[in-house]
N, C-alpha and C. Protein backbone atom coordinates (compact mmCIF):
# COMPACT_ATOMS: atom_id res chain seq x y z
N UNK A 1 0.03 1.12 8.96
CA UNK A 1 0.57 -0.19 8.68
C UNK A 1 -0.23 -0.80 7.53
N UNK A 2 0.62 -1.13 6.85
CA UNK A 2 -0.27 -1.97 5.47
C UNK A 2 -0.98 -3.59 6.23
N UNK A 3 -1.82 -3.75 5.59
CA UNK A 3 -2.97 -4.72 5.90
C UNK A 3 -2.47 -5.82 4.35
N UNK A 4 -2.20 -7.11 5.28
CA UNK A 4 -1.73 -8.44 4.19
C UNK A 4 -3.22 -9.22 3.91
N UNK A 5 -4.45 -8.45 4.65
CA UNK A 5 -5.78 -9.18 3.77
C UNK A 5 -5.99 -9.12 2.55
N UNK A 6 -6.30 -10.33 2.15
CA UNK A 6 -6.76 -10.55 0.61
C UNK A 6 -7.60 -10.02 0.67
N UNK A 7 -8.17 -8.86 -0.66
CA UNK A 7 -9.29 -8.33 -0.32
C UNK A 7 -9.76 -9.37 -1.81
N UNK A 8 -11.48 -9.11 -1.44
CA UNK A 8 -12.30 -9.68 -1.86
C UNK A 8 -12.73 -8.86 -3.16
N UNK A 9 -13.15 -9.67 -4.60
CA UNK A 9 -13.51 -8.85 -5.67
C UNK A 9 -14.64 -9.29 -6.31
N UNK A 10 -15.37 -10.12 -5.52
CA UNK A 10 -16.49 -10.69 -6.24
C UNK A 10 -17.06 -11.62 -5.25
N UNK A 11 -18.20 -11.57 -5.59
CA UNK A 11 -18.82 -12.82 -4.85
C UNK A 11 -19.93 -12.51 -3.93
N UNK A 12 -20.06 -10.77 -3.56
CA UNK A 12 -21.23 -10.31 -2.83
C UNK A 12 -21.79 -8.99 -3.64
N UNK A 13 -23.04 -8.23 -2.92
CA UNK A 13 -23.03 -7.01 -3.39
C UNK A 13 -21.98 -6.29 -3.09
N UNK A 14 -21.86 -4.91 -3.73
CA UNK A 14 -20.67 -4.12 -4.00
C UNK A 14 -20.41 -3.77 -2.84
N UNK A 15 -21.83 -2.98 -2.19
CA UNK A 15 -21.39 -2.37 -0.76
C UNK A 15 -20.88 -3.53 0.46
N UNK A 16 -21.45 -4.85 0.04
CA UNK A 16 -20.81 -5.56 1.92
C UNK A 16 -19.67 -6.29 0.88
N UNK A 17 -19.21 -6.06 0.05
CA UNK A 17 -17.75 -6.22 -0.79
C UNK A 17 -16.84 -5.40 -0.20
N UNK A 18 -17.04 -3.75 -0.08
CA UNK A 18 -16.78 -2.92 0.64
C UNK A 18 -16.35 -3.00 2.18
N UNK A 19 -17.41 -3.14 2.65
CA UNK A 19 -17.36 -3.73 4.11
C UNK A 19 -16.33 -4.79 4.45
N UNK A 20 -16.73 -5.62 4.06
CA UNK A 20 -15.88 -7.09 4.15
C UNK A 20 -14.75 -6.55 4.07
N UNK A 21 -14.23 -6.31 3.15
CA UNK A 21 -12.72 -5.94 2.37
C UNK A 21 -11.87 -5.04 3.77
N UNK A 22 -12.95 -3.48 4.32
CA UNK A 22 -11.98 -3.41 5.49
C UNK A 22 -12.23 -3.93 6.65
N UNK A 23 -13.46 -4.13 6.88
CA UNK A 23 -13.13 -5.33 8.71
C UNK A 23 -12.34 -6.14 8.26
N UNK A 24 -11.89 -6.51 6.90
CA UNK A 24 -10.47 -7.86 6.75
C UNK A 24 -9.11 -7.03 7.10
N UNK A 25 -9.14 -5.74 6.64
CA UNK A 25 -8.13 -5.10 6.32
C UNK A 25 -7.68 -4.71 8.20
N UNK A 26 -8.69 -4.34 8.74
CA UNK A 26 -8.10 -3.87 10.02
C UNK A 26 -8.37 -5.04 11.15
N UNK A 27 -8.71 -5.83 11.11
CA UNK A 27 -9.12 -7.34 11.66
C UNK A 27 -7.08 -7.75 11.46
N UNK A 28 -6.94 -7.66 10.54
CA UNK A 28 -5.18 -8.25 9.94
C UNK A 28 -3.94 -7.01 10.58
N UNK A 29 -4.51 -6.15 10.58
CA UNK A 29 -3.43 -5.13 11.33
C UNK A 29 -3.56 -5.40 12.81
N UNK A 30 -4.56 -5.19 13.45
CA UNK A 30 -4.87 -5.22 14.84
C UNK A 30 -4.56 -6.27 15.42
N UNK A 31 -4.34 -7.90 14.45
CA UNK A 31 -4.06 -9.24 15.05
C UNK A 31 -2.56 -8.72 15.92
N UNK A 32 -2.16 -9.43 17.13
CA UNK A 32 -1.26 -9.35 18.20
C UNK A 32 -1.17 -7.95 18.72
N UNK A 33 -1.82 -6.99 18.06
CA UNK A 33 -1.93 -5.58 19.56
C UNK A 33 -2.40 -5.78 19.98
N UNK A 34 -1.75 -4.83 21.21
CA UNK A 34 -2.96 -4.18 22.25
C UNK A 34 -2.54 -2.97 22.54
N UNK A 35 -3.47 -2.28 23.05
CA UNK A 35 -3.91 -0.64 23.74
C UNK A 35 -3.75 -0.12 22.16
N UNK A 36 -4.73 -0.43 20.89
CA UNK A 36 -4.76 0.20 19.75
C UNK A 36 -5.80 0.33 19.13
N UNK A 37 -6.12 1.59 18.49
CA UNK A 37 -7.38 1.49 17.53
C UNK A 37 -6.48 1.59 16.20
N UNK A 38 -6.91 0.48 15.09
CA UNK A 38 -6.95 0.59 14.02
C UNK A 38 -7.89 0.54 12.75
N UNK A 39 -7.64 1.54 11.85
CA UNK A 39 -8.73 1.82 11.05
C UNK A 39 -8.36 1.29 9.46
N UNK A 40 -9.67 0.16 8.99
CA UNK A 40 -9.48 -0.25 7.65
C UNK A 40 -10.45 0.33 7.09
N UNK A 41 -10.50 0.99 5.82
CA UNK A 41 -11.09 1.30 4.52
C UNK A 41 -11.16 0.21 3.29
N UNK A 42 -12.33 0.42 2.38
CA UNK A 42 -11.91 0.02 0.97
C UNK A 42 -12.91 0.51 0.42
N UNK A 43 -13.13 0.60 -0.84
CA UNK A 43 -13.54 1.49 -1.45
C UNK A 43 -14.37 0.84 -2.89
N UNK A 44 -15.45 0.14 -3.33
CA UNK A 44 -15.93 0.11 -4.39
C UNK A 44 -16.50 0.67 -5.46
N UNK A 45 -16.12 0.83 -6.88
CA UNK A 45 -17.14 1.64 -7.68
C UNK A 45 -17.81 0.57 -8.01
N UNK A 46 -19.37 1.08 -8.40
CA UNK A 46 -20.20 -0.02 -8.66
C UNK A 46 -21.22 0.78 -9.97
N UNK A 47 -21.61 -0.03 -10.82
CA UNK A 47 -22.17 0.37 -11.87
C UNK A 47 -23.32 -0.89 -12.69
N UNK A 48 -24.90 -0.78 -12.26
CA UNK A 48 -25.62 -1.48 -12.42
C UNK A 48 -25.14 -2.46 -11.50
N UNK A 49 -24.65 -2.69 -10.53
CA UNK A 49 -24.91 -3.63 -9.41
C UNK A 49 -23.44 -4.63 -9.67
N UNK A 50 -22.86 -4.05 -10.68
CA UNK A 50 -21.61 -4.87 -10.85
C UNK A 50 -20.58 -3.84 -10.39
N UNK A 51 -19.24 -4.70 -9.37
CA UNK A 51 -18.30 -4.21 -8.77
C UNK A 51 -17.24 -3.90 -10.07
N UNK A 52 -16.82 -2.05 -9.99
CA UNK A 52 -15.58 -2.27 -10.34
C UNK A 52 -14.19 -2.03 -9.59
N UNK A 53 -13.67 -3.03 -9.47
CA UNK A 53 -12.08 -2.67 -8.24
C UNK A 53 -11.13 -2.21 -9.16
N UNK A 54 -9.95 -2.12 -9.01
CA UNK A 54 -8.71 -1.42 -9.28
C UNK A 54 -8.16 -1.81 -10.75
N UNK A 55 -8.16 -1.46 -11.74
CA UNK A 55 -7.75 -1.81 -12.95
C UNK A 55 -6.36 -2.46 -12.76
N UNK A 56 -5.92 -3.62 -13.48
CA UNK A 56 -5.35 -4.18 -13.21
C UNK A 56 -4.20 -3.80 -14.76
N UNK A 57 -4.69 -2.72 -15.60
CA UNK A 57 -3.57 -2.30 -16.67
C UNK A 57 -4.64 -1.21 -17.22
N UNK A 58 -4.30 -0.21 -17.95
CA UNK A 58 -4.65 0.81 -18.68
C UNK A 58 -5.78 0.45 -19.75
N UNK A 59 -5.53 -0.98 -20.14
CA UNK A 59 -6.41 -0.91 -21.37
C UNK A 59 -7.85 -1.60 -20.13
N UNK A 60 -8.34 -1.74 -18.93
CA UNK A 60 -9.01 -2.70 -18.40
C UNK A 60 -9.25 -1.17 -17.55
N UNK A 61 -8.87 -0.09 -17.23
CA UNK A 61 -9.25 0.85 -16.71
C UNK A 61 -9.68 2.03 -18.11
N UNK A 62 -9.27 1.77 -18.97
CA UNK A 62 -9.93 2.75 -20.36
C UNK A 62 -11.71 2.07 -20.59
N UNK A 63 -11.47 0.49 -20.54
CA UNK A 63 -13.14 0.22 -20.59
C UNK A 63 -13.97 0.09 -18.75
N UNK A 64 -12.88 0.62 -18.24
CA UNK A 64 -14.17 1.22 -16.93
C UNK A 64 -14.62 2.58 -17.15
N UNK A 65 -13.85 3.22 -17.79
CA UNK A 65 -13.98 4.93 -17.58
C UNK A 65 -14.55 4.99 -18.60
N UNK A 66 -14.78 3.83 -20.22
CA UNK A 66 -15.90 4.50 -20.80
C UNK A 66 -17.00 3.74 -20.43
N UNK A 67 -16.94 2.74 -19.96
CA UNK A 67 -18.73 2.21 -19.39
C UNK A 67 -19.30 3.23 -18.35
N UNK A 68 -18.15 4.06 -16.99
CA UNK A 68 -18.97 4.81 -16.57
C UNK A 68 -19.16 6.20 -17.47
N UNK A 69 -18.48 6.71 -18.39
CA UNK A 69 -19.33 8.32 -19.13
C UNK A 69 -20.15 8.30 -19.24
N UNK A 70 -20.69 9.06 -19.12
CA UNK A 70 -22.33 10.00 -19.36
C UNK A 70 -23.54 8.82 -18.62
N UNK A 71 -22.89 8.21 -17.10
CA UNK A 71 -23.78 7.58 -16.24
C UNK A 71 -23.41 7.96 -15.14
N UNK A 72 -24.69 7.50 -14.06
CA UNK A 72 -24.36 7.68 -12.84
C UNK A 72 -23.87 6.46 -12.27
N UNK A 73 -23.00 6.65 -11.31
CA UNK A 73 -22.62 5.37 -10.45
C UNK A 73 -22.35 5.07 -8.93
N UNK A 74 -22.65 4.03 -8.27
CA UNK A 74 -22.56 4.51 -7.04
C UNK A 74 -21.16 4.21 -6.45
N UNK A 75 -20.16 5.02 -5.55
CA UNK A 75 -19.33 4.41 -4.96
C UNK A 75 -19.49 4.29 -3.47
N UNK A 76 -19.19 3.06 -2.93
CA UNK A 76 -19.56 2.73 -1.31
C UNK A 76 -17.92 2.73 -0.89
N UNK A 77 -17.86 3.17 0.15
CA UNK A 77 -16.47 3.16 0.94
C UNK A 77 -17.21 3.12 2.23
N UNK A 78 -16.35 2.02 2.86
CA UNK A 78 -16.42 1.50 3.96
C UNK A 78 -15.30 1.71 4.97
N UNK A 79 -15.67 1.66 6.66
CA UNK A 79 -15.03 2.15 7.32
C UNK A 79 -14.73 1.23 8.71
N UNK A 80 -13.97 0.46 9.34
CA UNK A 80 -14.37 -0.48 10.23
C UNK A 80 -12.85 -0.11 11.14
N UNK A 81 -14.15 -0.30 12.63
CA UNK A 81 -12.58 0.19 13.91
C UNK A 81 -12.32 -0.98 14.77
N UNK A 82 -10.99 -1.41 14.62
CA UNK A 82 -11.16 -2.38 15.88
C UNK A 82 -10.08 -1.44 16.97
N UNK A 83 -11.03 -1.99 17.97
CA UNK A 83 -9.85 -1.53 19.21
C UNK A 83 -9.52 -2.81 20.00
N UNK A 84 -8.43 -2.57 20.13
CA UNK A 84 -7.52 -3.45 21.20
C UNK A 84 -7.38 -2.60 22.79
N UNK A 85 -7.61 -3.14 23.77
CA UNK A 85 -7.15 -2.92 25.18
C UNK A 85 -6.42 -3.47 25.50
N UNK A 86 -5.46 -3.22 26.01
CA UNK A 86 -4.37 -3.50 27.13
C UNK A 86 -4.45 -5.00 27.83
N UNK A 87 -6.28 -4.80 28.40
CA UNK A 87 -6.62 -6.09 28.84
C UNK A 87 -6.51 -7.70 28.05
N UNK A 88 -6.37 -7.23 26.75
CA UNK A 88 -6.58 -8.02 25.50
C UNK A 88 -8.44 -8.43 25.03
N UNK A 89 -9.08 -7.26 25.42
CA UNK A 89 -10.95 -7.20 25.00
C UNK A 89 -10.16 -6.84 23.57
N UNK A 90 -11.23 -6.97 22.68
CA UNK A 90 -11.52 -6.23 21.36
C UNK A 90 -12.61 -5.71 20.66
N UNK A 91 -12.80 -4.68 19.92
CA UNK A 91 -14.17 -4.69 20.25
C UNK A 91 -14.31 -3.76 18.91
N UNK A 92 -14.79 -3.91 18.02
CA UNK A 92 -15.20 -3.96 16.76
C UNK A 92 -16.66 -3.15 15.96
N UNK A 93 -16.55 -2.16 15.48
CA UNK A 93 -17.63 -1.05 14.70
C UNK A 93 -16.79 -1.44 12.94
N UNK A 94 -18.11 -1.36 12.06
CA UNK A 94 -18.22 -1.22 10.84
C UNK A 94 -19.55 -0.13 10.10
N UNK A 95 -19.17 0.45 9.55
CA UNK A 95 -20.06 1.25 8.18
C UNK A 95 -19.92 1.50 6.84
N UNK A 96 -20.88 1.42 6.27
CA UNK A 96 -20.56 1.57 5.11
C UNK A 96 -21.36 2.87 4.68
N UNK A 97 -20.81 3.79 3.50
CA UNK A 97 -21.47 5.14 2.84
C UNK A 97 -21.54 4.88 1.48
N UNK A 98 -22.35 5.35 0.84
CA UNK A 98 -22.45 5.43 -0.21
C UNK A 98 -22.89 6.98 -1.35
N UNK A 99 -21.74 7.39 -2.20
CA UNK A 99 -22.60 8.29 -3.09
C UNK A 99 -22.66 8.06 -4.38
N UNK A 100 -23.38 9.13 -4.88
CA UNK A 100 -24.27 8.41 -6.38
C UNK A 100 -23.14 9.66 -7.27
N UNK A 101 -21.87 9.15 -8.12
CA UNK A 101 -21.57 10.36 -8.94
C UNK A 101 -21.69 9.89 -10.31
N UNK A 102 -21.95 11.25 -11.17
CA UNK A 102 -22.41 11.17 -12.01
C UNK A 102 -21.16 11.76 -13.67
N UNK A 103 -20.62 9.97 -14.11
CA UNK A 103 -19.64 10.99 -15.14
C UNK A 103 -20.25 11.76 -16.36
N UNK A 104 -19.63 12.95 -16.53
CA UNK A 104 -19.54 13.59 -18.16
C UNK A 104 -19.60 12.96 -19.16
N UNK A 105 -20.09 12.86 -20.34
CA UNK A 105 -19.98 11.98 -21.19
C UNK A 105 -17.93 12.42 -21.78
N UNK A 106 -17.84 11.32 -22.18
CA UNK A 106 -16.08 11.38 -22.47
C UNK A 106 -16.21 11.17 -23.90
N UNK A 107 -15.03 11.49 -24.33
CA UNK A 107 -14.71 10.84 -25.84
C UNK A 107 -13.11 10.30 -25.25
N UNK A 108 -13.46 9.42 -26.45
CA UNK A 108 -11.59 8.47 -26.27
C UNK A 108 -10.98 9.35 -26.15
N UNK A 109 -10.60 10.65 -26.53
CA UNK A 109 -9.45 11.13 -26.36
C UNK A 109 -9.27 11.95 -24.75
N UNK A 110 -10.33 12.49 -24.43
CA UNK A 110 -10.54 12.68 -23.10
C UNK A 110 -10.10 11.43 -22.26
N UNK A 111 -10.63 10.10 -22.63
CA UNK A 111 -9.95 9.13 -21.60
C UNK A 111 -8.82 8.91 -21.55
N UNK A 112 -8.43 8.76 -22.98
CA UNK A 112 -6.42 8.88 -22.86
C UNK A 112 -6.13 9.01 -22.37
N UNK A 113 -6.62 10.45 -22.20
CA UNK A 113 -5.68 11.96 -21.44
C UNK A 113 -5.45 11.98 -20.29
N UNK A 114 -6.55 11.21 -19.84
CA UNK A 114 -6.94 10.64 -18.31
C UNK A 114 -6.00 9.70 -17.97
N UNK A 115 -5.94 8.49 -18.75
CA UNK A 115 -4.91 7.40 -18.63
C UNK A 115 -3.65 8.20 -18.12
N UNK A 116 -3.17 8.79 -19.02
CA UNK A 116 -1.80 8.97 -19.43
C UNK A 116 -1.37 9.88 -18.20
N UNK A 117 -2.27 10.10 -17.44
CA UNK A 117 -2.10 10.72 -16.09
C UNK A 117 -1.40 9.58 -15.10
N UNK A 118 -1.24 8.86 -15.31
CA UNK A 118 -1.68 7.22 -14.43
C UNK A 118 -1.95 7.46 -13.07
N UNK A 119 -2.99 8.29 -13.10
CA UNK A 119 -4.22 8.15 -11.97
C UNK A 119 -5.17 6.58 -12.02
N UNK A 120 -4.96 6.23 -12.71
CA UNK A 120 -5.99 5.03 -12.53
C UNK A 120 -5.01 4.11 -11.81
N UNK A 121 -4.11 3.89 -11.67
CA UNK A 121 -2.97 2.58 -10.75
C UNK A 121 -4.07 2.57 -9.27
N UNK A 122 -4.01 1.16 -8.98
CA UNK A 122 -4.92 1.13 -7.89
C UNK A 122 -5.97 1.94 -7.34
N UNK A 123 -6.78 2.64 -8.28
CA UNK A 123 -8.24 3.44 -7.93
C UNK A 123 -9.12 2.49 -8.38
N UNK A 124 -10.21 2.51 -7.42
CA UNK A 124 -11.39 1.56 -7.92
C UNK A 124 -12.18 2.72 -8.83
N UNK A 125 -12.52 1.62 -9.63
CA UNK A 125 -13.33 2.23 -11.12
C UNK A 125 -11.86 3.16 -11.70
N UNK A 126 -10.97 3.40 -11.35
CA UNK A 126 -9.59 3.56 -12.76
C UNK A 126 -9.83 5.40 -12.07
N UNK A 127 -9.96 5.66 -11.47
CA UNK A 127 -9.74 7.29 -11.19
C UNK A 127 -10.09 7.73 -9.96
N UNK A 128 -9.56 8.91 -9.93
CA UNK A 128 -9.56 9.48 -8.03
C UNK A 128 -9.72 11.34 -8.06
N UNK A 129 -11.27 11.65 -7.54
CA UNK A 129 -11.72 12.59 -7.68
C UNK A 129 -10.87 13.46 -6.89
N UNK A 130 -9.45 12.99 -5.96
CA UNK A 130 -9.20 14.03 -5.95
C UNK A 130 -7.88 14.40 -6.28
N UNK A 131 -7.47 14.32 -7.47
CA UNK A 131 -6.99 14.32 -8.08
C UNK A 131 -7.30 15.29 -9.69
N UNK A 132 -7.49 14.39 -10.92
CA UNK A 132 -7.66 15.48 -11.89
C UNK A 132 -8.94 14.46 -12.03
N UNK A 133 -8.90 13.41 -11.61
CA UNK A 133 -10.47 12.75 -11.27
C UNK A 133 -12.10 12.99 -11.43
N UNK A 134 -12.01 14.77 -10.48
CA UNK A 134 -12.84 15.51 -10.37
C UNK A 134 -13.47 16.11 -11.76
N UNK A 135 -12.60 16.28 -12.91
CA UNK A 135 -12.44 17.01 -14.16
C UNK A 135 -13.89 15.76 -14.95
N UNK A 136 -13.39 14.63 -14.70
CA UNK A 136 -14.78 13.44 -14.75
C UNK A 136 -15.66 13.80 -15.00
N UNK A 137 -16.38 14.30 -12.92
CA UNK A 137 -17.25 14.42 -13.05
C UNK A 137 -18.09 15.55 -12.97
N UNK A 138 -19.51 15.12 -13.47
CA UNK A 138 -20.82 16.26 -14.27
C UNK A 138 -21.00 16.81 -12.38
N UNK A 139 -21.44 15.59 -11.48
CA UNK A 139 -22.34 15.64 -10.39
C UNK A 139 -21.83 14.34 -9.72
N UNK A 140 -22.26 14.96 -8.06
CA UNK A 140 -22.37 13.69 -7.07
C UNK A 140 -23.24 14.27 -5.95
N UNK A 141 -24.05 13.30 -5.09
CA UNK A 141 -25.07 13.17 -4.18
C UNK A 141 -24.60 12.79 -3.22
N UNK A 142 -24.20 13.09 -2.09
CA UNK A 142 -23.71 12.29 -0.88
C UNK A 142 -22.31 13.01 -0.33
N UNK A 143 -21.48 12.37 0.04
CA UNK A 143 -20.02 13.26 0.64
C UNK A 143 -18.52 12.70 -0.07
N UNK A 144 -18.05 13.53 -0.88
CA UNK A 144 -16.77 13.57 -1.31
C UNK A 144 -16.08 12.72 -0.52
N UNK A 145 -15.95 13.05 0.76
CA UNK A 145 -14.98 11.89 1.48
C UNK A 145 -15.28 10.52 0.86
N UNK A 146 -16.72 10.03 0.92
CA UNK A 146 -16.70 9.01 0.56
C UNK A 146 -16.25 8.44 -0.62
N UNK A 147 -16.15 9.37 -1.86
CA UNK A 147 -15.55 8.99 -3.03
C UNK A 147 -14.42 8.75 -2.97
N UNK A 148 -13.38 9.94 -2.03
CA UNK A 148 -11.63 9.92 -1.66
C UNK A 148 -11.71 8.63 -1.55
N UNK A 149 -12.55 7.95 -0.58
CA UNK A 149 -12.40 6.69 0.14
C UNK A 149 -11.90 6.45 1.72
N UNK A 150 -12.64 7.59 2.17
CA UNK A 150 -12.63 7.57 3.54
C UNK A 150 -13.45 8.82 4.49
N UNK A 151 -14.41 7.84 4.77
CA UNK A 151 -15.85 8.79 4.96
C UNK A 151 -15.67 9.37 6.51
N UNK A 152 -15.65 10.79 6.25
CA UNK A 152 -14.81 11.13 7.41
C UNK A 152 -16.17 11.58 8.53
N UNK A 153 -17.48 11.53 8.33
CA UNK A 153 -18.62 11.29 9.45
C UNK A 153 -18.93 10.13 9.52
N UNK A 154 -18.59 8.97 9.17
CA UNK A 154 -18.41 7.83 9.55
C UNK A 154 -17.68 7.23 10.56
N UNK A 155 -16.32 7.71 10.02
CA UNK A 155 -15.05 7.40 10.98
C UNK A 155 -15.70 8.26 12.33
N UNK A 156 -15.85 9.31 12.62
CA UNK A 156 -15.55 9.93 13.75
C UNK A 156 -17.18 9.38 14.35
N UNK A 157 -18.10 8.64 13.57
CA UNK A 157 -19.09 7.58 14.42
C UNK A 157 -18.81 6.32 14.93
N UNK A 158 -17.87 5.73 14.29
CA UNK A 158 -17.45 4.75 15.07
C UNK A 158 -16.19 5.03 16.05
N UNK A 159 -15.58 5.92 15.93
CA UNK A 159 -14.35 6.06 16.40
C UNK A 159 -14.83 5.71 18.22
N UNK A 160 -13.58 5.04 19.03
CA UNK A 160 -14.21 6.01 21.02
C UNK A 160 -14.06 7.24 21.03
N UNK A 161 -14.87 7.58 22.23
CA UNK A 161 -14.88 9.16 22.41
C UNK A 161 -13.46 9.18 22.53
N UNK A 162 -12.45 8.60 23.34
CA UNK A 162 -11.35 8.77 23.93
C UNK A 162 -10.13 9.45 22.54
N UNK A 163 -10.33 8.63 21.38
CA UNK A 163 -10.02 9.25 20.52
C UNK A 163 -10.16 10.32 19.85
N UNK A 164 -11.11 10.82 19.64
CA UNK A 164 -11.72 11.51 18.98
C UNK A 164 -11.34 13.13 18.87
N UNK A 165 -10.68 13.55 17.81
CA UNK A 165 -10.00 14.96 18.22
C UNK A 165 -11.27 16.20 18.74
C-alpha cells in the first residue's frame, strides 16, 4: 500500500531524515488496521553531511551525479515495523544502515548516458545500483541491500518471529 506521508527533505541529519521519513511512511499505512505488520523504508544519499533526495528533473539529478564522481558517499536506508494486533496494541521497531559507496570519476558524457536511461526518476542521489546504477560505481563498504533501499538484515531484526520466513 502506498504511504500518503509527507516525507521529510531537510531539516535533520541525513540518517534520522531517513528514519523519520519511514516510521512516517508505515505509521500512515498501519493507521485503522489491525492483525498487521507493515513495513516503511526510505532511503537517503548523503554527501559531506548534506542530504540528496530524489531529483526533481534531469538537469538537478546531472549536478548530483557530478558532485558525487570520483567521491565517496554515504547512503542510509532505513527500515521501521509497526504491528497492529487484533487487540488494537501497536507496537513499533526502527533502524537505520548505512554504506559508504564510492563513484568512478564520470565525464559529462558518461552522465548523459546515465540520464537518458531515466533511471534517476525518483532515486535518491539520481541513480539505482541496481539497475545500470552499478556501472557508477568504483566501490562500496557495507550491504547492497542497503543501497537498493531495503536492508534486508535489518528487516528480518526487527521483523516478529511469527513472521519471519
Amino acid at each position: 500500500m502506498p504511504s500518503d506521508a509527507d516525507e521529510l527533505l531537510t531539516g535533520l541529519p541525513p540518517e534520522d531524515l531517513a528514519l523519520r521519513n519511514a516510521e512516517a511512511k508505515a505509521r500512515s499505512v498501519a493507521a485503522g488496521l489491525s492483525d498487521a505488520v507493515v513495513i516503511g523504508s526510505d532511503t537517503v544519499v548523503a554527501l559531506d553531511g548534506v542530504a540528496y533526495g530524489k531529483p526533481s528533473s534531469e538537469l538537478q539529478a546531472a549536478a548530483m551525479l557530478g558532485s558525487l564522481a570520483g567521491r565517496a558517499h554515504q547512503v542510509h536506508s532505513a527500515v521501521a515495523v509497526v504491528v497492529c494486533s487484533p487487540s488494537g496494541s501497536i507496537s513499533e521497531s526502527s533502524a537505520v544502515d548505512t554504506t559508504l559507496v564510492s563513484f568512478r570519476q564520470l565525464s559529462g558524457c558518461q552522465i548523459d548516458a546515465h540520464l537518458a536511461l531515466g533511471e534517476w526518476r525518483g532515486r535518491a542521489g539520481g541513480y539505482a545500483i541496481q539497475e545500470s546504477g552499478h556501472e557508477l560505481v568504483e566501490s562500496l563498504e557495507g550491504s547492497l541491500d542497503t543501497v537498493v533501499g531495503l536492508p534486508m538484515e535489518i528487516l528480518r531484526s526487527l521483523l516478529p518471529v511469527a513472521v519471519q520466513p
